[in-house]
Protein backbone atom coordinates (compact mmCIF):
# COMPACT_ATOMS: atom_id res chain seq x y z
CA UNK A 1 103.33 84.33 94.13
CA UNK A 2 100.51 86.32 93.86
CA UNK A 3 98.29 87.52 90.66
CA UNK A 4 95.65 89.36 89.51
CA UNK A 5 93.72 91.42 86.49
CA UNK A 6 93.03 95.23 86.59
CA UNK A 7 92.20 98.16 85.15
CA UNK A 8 94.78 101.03 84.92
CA UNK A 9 92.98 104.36 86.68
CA UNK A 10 95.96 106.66 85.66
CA UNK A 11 98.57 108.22 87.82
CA UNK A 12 98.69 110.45 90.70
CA UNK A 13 100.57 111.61 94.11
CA UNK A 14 100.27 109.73 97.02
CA UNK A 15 101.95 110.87 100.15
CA UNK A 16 104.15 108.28 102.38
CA UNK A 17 103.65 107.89 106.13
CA UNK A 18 107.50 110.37 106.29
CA UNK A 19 106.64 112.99 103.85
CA UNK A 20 108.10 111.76 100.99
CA UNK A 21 106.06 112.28 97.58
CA UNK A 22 105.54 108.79 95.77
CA UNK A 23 104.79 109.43 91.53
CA UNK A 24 102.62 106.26 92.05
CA UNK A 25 99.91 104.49 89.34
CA UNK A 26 96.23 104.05 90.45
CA UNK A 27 95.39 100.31 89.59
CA UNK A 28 92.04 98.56 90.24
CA UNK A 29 92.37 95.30 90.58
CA UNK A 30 89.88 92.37 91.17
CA UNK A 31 88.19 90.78 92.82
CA UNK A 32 89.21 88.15 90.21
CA UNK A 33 87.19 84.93 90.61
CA UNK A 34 88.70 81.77 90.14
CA UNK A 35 87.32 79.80 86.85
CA UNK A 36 90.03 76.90 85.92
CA UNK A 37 92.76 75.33 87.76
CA UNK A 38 95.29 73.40 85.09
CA UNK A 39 97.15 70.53 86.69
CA UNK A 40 99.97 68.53 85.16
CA UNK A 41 98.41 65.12 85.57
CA UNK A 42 95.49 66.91 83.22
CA UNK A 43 96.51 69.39 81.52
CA UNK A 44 100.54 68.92 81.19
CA UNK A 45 101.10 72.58 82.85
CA UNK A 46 100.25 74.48 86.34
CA UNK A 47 98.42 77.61 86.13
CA UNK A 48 95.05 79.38 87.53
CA UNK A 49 92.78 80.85 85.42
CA UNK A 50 91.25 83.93 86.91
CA UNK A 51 88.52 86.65 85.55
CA UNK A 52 87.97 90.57 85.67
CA UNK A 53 85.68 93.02 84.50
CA UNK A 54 81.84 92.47 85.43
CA UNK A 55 79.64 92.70 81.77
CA UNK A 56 76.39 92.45 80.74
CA UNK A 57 75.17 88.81 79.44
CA UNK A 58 75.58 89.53 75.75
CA UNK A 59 78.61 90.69 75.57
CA UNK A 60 80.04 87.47 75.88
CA UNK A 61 79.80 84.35 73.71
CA UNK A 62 77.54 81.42 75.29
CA UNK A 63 80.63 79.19 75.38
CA UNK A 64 81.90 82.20 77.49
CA UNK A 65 78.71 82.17 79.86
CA UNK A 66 78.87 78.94 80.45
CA UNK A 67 82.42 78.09 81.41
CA UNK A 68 81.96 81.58 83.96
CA UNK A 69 78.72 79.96 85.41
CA UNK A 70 80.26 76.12 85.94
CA UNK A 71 82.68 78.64 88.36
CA UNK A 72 79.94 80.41 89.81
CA UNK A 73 81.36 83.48 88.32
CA UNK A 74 79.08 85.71 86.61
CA UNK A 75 79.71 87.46 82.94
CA UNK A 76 83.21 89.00 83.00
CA UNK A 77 85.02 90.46 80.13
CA UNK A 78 88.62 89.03 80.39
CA UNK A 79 89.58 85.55 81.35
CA UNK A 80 93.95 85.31 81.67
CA UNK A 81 95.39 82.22 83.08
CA UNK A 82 98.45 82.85 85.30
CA UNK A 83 101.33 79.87 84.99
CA UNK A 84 102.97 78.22 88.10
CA UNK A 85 100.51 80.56 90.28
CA UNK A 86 97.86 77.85 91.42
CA UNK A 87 98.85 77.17 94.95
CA UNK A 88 95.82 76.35 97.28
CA UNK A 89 93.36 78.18 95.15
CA UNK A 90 90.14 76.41 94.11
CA UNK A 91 87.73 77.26 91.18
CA UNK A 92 84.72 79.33 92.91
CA UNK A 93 86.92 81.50 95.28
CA UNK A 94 88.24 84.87 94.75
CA UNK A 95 91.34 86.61 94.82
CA UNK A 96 91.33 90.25 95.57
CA UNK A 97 94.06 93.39 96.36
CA UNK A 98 94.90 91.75 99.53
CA UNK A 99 96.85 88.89 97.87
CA UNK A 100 99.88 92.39 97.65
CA UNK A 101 101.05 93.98 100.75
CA UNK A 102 103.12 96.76 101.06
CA UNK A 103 106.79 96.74 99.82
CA UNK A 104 105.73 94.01 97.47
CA UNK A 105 107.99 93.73 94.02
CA UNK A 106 105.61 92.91 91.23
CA UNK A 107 105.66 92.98 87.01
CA UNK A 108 102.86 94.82 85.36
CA UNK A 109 101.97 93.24 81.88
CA UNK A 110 99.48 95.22 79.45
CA UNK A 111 99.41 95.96 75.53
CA UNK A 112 101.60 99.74 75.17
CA UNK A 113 99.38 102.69 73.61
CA UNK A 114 99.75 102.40 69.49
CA UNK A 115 102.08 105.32 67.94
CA UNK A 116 100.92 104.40 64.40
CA UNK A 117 103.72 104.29 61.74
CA UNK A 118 106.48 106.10 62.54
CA UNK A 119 109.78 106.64 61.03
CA UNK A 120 113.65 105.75 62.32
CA UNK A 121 114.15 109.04 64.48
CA UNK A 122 110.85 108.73 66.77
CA UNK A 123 110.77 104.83 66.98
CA UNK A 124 114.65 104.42 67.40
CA UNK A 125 115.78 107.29 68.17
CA UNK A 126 118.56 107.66 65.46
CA UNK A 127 119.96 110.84 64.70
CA UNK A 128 118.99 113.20 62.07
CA UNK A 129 121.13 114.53 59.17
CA UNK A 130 122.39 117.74 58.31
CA UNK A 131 119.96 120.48 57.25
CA UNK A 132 122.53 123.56 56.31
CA UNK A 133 124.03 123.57 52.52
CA UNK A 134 120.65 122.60 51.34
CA UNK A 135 121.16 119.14 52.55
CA UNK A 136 117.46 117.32 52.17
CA UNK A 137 118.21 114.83 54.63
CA UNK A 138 117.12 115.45 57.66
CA UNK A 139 115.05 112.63 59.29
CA UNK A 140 115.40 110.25 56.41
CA UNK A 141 116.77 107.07 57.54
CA UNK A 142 119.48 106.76 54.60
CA UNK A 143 121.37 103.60 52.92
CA UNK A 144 120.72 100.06 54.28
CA UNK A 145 121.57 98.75 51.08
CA UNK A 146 125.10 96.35 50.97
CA UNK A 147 127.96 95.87 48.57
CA UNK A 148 128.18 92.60 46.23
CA UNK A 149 128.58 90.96 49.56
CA UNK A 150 126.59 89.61 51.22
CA UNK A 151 124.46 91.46 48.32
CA UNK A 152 121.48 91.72 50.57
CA UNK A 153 119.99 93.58 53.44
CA UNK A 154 120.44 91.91 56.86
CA UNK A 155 117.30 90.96 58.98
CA UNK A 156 116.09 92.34 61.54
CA UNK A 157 117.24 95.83 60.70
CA UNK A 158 115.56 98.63 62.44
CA UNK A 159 113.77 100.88 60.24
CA UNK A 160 110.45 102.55 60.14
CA UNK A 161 107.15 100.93 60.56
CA UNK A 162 104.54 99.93 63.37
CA UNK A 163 105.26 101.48 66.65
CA UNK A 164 104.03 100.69 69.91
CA UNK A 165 100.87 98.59 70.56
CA UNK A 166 102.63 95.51 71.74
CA UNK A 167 102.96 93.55 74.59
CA UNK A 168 105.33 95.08 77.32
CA UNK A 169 106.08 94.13 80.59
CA UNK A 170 107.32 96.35 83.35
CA UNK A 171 109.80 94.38 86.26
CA UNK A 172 110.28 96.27 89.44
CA UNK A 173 107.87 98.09 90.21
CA UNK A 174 107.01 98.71 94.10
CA UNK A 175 103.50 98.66 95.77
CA UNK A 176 103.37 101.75 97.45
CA UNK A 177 99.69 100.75 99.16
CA UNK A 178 97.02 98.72 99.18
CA UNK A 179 93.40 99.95 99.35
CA UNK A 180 91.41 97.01 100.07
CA UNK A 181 87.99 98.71 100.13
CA UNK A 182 88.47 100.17 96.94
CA UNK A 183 89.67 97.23 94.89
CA UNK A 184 92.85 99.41 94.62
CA UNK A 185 96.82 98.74 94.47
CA UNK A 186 99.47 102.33 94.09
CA UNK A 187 102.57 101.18 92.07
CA UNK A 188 105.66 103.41 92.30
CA UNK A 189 106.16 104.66 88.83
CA UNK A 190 104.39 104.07 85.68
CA UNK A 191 103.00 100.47 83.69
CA UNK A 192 102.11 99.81 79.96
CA UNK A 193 99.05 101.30 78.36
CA UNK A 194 96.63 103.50 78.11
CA UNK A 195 94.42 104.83 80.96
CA UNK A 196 91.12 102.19 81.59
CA UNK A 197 93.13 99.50 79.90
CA UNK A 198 93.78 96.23 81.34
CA UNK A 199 96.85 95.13 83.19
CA UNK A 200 98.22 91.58 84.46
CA UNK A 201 100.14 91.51 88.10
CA UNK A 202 102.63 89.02 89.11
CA UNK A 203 104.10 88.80 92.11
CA UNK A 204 108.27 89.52 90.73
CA UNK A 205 110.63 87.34 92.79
């Protein structure tokens, strides 16, 4: 399976080959160098470690400089490591939009834009209450509270609080084209986040 780290350009229309209209997302993604391979026999687990996003020396810790330059990698902003993805790769090469073809099935991973603190009716969806016969109701969430048993409110409960701004992961999702020459891969449909914020792809078998 196939991987890689990206930036999310935003969305757009991209028309097929028969006419059709594809609501597709603009992704750039890679080239990601290669900077770690874990092994079992070292490390207990399989997995390749891969960078994105090309910075300037001091934004990065020296640790951070020095563990890109023993992969001949220059400064890069995120590092991710990828489980059960190794296969023949070595540290030093790179792995760029042309790992995806055409058709492919992939999961997007990225961190979902922040609502803030918001109450039961926006975060999950529950119904308001009455607001004729000057009922004062309307979006509050109302009694969680139990009798004398079990005398206690159950976890997990959904009520307000902290929306969005979370890890989510999107399974499905087509690629519509690849655009080698532009570091770019079109997914049918939309992924987590923001626009300029970084996504994970995984080949989705």
């Amino acid at each position: 399976m196939a991987a890689l780290i990206g930036r999310k350009v935003g969305m757009t229309q991209f028309f097929a080959d028969d006419g059709r209209v594809e609501r597709v997302t603009v992704i750039e993604a890679g080239p990601c160098p290669v900077t770690g391979i874990r092994t079992v026999e070292r490390d207990g687990y399989e997995a390749v470690q891969l960078a994105f996003g090309e910075v300037r020396e001091k934004r990065i810790t020296k640790a951070e400089r020095g563990h890109l330059a023993k992969a001949g990698a220059p400064p890069m902003r995120h590092v991710v490591e990828f489980r059960d993805e190794a296969g023949e790769l070595q540290v030093g090469e790179q792995v760029t939009v042309e790992a995806f073809e055409r058709g492919d099935k992939v999961k997007v991973s990225a961190t979902s834009k922040g609502k803030g603190f918001q109450g039961t009716v926006k975060r999950h969806n529950f119904h308001r209450g009455p607001v004729t016969h000057g009922s004062h109701n309307v979006r509050a969430p109302g009694a969680i509270g139990a009798s004398a048993t079990p005398s206690r409110v159950f976890k997990g409960i959904r009520g307000p609080g902290q929306m969005g701004n979370r890890r989510v992961t999107q399974r499905g999702l087509e690629v519509v084209e690849v655009l080698p020459d532009r570091n770019l891969v079109l997914l049918r449909g939309s992924v987590p986040g923001p626009r300029n914020g970084r996504v994970e792809i995984r080949g989705d078998s």
